[in-house]
PDB file of N, CA and C in Angstrom:
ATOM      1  N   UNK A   1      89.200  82.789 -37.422  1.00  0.00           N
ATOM      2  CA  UNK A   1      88.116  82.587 -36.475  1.00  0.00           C
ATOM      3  C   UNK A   1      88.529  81.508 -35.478  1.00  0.00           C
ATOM      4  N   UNK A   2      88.200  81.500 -34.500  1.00  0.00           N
ATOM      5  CA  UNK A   2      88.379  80.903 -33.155  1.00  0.00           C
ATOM      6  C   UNK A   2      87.444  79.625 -33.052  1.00  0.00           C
ATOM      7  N   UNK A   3      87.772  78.466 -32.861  1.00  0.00           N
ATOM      8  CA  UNK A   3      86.553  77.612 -32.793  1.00  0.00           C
ATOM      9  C   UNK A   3      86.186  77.021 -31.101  1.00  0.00           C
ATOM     10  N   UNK A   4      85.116  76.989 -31.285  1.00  0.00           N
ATOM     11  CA  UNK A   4      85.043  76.259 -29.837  1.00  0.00           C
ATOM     12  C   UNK A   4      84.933  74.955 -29.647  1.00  0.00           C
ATOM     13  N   UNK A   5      85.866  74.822 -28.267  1.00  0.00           N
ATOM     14  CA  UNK A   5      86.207  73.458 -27.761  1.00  0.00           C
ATOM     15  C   UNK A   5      85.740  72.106 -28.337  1.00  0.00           C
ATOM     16  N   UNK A   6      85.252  71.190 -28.546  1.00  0.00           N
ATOM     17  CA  UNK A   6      83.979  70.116 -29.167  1.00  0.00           C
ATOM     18  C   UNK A   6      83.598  69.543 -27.864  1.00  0.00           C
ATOM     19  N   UNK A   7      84.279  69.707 -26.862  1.00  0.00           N
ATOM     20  CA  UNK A   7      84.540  68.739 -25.556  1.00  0.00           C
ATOM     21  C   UNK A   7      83.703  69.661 -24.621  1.00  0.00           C
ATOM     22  N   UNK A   8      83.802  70.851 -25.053  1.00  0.00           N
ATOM     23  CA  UNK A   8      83.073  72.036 -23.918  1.00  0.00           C
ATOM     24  C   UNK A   8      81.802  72.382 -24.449  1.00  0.00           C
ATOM     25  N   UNK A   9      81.654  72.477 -26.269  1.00  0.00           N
ATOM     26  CA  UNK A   9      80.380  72.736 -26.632  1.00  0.00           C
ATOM     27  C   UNK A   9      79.270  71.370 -25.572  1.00  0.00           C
ATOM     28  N   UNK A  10      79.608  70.298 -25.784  1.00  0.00           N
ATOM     29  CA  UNK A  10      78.452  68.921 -25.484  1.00  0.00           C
ATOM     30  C   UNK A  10      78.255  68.961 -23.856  1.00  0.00           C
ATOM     31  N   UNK A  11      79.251  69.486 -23.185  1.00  0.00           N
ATOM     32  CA  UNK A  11      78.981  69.614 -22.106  1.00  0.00           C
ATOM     33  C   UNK A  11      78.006  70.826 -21.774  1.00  0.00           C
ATOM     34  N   UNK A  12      78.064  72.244 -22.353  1.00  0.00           N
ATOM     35  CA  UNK A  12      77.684  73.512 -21.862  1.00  0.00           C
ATOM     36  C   UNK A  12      76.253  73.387 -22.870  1.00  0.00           C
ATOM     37  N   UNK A  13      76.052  72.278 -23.601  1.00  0.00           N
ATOM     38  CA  UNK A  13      74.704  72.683 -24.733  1.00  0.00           C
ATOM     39  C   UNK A  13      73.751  72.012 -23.606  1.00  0.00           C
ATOM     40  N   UNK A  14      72.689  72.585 -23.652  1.00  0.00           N
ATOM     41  CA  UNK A  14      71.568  72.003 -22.835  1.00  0.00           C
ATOM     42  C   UNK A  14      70.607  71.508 -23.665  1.00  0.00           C
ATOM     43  N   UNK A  15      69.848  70.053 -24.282  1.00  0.00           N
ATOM     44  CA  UNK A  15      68.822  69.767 -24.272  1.00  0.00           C
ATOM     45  C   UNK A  15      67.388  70.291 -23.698  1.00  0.00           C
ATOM     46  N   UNK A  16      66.539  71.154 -24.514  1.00  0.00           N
ATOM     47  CA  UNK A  16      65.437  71.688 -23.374  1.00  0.00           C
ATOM     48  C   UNK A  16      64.168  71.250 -24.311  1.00  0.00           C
ATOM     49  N   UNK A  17      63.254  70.694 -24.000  1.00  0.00           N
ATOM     50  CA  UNK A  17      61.635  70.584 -24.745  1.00  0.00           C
ATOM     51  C   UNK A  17      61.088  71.953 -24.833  1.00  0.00           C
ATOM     52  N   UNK A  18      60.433  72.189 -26.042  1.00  0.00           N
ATOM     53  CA  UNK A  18      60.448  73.517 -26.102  1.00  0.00           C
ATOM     54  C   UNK A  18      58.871  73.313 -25.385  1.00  0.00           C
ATOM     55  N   UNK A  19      58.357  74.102 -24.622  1.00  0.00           N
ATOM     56  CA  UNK A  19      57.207  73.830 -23.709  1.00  0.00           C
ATOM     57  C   UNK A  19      55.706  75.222 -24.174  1.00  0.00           C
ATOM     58  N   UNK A  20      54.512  74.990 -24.218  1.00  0.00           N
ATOM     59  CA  UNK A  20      53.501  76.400 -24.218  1.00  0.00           C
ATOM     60  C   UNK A  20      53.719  77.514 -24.034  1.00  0.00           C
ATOM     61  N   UNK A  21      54.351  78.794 -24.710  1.00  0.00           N
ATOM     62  CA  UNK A  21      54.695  79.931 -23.909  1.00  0.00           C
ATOM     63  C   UNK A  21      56.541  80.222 -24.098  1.00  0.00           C
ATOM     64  N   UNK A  22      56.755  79.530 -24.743  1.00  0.00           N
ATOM     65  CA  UNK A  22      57.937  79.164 -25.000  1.00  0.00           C
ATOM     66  C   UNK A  22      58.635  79.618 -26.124  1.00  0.00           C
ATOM     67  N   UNK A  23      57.743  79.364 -26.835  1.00  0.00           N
ATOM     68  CA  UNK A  23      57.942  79.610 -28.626  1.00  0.00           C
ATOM     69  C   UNK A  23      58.918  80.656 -28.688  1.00  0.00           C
ATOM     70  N   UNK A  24      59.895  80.589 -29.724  1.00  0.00           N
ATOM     71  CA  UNK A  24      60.440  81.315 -30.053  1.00  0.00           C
ATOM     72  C   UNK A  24      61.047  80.666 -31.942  1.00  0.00           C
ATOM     73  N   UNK A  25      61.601  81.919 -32.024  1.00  0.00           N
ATOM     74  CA  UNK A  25      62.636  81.842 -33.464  1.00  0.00           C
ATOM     75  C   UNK A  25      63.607  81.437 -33.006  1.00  0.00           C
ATOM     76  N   UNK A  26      64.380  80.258 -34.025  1.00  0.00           N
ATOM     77  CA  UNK A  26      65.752  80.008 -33.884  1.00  0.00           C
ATOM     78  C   UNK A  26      66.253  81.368 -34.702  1.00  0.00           C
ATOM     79  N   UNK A  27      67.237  82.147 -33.495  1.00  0.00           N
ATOM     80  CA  UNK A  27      67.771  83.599 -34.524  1.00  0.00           C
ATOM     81  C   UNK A  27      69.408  82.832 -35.270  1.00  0.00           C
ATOM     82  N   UNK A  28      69.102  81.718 -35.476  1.00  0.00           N
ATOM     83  CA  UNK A  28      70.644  80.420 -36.718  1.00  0.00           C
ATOM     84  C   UNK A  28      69.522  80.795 -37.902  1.00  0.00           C
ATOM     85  N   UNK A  29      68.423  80.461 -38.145  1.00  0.00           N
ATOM     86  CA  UNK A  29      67.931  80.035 -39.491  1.00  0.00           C
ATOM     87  C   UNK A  29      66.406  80.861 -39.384  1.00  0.00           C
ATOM     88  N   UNK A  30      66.138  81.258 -38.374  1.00  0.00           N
ATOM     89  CA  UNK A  30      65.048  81.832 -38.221  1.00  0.00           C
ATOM     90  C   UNK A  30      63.543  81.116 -38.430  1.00  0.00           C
ATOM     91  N   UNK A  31      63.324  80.319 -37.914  1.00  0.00           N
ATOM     92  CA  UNK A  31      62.432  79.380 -38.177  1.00  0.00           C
ATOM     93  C   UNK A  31      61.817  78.805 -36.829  1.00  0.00           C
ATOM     94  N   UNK A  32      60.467  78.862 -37.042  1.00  0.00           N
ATOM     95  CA  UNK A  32      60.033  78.197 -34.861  1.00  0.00           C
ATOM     96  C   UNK A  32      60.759  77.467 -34.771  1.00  0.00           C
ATOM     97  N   UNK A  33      60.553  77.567 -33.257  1.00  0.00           N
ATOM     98  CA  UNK A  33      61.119  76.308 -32.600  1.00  0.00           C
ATOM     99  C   UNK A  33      59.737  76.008 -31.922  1.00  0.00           C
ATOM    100  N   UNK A  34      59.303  74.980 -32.434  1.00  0.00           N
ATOM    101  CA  UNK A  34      57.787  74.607 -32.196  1.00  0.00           C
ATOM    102  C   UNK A  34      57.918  74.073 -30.789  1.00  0.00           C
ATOM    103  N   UNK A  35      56.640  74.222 -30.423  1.00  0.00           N
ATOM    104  CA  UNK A  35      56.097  73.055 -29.212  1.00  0.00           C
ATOM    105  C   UNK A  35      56.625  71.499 -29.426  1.00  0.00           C
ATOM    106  N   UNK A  36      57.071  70.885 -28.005  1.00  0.00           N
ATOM    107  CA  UNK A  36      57.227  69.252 -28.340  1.00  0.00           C
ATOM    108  C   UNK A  36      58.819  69.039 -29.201  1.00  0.00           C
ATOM    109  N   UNK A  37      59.119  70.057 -29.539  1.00  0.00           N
ATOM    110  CA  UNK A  37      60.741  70.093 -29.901  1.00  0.00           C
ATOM    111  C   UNK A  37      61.649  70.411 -29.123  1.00  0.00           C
ATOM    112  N   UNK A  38      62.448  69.581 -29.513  1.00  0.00           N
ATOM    113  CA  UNK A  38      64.344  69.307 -28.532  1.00  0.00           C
ATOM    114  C   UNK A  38      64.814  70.200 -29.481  1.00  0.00           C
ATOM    115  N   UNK A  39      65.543  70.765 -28.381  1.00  0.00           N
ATOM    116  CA  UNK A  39      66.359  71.968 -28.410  1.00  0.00           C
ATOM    117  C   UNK A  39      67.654  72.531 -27.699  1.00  0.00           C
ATOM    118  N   UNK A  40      68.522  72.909 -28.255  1.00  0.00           N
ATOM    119  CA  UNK A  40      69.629  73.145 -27.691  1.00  0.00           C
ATOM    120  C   UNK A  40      69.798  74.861 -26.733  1.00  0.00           C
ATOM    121  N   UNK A  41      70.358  74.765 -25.552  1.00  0.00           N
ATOM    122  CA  UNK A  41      70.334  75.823 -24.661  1.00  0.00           C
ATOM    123  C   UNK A  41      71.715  76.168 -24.555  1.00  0.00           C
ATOM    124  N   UNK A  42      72.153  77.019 -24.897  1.00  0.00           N
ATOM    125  CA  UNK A  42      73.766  77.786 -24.700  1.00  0.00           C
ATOM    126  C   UNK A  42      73.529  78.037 -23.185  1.00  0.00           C
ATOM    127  N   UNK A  43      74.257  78.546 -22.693  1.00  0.00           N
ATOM    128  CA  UNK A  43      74.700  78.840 -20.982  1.00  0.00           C
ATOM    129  C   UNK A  43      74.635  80.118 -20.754  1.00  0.00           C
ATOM    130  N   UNK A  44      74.356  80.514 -21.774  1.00  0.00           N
ATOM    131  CA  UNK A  44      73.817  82.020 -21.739  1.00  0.00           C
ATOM    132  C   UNK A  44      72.285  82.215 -21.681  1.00  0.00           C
ATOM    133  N   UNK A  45      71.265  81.260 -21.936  1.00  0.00           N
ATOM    134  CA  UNK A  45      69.667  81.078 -21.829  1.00  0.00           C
ATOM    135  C   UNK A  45      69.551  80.973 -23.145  1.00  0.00           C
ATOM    136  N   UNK A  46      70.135  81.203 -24.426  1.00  0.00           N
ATOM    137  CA  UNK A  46      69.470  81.494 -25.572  1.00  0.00           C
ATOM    138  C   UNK A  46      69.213  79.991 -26.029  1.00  0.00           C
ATOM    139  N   UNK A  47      68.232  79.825 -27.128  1.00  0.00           N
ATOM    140  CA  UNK A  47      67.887  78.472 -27.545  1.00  0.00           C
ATOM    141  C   UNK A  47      67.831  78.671 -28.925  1.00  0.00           C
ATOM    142  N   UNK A  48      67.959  77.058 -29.278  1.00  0.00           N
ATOM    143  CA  UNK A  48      68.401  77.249 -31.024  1.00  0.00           C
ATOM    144  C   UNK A  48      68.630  75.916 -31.501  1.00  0.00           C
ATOM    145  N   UNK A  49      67.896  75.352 -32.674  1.00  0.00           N
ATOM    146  CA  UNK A  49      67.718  73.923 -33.316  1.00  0.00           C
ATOM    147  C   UNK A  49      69.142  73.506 -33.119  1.00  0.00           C
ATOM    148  N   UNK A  50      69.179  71.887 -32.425  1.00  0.00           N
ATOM    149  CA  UNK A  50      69.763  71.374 -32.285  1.00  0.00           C
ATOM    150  C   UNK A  50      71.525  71.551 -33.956  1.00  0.00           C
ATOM    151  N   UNK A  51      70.902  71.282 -35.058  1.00  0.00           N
ATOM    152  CA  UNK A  51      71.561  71.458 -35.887  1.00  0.00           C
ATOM    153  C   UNK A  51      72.360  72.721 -36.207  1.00  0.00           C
ATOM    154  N   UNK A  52      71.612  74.086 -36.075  1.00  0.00           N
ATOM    155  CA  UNK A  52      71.713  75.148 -36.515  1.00  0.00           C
ATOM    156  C   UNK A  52      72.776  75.654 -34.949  1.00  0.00           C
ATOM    157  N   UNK A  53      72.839  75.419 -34.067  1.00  0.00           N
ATOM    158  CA  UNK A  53      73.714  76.083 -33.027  1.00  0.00           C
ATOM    159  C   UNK A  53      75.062  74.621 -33.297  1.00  0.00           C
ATOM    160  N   UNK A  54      74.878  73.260 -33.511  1.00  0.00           N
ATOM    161  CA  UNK A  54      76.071  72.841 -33.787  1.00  0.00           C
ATOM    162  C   UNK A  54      76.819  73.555 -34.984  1.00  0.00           C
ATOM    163  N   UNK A  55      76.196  74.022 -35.683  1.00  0.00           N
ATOM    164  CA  UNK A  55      76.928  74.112 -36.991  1.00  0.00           C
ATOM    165  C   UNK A  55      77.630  75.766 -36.719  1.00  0.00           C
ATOM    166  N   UNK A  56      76.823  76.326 -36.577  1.00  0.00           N
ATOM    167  CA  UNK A  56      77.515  77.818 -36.156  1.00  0.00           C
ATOM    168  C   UNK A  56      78.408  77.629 -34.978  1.00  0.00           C
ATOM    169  N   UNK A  57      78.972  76.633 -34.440  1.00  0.00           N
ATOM    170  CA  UNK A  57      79.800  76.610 -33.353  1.00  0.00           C
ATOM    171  C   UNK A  57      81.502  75.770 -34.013  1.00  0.00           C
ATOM    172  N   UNK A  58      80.604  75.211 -35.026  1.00  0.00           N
ATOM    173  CA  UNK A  58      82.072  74.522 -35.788  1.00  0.00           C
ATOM    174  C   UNK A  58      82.997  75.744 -36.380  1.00  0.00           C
ATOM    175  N   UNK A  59      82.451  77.114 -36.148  1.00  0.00           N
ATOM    176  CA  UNK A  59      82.884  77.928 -37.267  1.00  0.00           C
ATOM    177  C   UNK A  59      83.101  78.929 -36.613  1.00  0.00           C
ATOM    178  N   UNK A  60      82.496  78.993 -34.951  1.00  0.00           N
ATOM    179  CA  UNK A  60      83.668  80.225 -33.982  1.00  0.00           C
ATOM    180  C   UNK A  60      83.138  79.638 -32.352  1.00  0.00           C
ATOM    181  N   UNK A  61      82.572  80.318 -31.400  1.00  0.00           N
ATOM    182  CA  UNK A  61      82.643  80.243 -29.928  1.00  0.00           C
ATOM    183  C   UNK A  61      81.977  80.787 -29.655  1.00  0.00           C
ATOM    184  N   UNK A  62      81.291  81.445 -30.373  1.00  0.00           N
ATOM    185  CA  UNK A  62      80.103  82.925 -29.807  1.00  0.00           C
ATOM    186  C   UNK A  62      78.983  82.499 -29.852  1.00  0.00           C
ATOM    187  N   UNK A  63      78.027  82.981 -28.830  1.00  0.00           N
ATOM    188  CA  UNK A  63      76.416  82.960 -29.114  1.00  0.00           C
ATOM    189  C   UNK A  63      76.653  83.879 -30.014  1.00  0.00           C
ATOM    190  N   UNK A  64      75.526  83.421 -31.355  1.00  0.00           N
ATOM    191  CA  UNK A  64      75.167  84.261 -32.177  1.00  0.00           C
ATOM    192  C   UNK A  64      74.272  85.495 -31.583  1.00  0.00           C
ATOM    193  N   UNK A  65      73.793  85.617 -30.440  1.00  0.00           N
ATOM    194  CA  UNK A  65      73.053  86.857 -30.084  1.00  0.00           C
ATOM    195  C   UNK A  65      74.011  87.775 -29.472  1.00  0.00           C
ATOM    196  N   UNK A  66      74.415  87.140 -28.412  1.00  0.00           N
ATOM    197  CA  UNK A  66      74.927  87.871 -27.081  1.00  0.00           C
ATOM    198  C   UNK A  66      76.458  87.840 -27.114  1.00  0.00           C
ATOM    199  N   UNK A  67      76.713  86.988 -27.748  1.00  0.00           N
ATOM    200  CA  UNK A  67      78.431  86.534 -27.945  1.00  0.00           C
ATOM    201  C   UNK A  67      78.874  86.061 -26.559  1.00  0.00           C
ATOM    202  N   UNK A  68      78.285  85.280 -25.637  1.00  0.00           N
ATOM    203  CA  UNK A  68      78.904  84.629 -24.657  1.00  0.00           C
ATOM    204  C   UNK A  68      79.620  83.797 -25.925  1.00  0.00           C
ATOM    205  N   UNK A  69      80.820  83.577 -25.071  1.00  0.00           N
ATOM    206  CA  UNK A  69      82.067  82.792 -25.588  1.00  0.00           C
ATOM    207  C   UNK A  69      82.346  81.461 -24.612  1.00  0.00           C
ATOM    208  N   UNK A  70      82.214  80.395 -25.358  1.00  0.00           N
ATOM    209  CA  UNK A  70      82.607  78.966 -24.966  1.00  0.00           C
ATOM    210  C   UNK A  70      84.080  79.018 -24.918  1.00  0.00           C
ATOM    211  N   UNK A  71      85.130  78.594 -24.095  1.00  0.00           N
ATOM    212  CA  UNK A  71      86.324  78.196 -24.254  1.00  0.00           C
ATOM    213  C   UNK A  71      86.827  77.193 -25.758  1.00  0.00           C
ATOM    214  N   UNK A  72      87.679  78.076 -26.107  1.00  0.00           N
ATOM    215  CA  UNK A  72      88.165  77.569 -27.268  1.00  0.00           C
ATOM    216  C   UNK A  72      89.334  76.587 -27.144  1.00  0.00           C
ATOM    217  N   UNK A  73      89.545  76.166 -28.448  1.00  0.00           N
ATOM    218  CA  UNK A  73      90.819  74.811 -28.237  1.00  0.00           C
ATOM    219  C   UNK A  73      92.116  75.693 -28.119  1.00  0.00           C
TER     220      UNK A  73
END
C-alpha cells in the first residue's frame, strides 16, 4: 500500500465546523459528525472526524469514498 505524503496530508486536510444542514456520517467509522464539531475536509469535499481520516491516511492516499489520491512519498 502506498502511503500519503504527511507534509501534503496537513496541508490538503481542511478544518471545517460542521454547521445546521450539514450533518452527515463519517463513512471512516460511521458515526455523526454532529453540529459544533471540527472536522476534517479532503480536497475532494468529503468530510470525516478529525481522527478517523488521519488514521486511514497513515495506511494509503485515497479518499475512502471517491479515491481522490493525495501525492505519496
Amino acid at each position: 500500500m502506498v502511503l500519503a505524503k504527511e507534509s501534503l496530508v496537513k496541508e490538503m486536510l481542511k478544518t471545517v465546523r460542521i454547521e445546521v444542514g450539514d450533518e452527515a456520517d463519517c463513512m471512516i467509522c460511521l458515526e455523526e459528525l454532529e453540529v459544533g464539531f471540527d472536522a476534517f475536509r479532503m480536497p475532494c469535499s468529503h468530510t470525516f472526524h478529525g481522527d478517523c481520516i488521519e488514521k486511514w491516511l497513515r495506511h494509503g492516499h485515497c479518499c475512502p469514498i471517491c479515491w481522490f489520491k493525495i501525492p505519496a512519498n
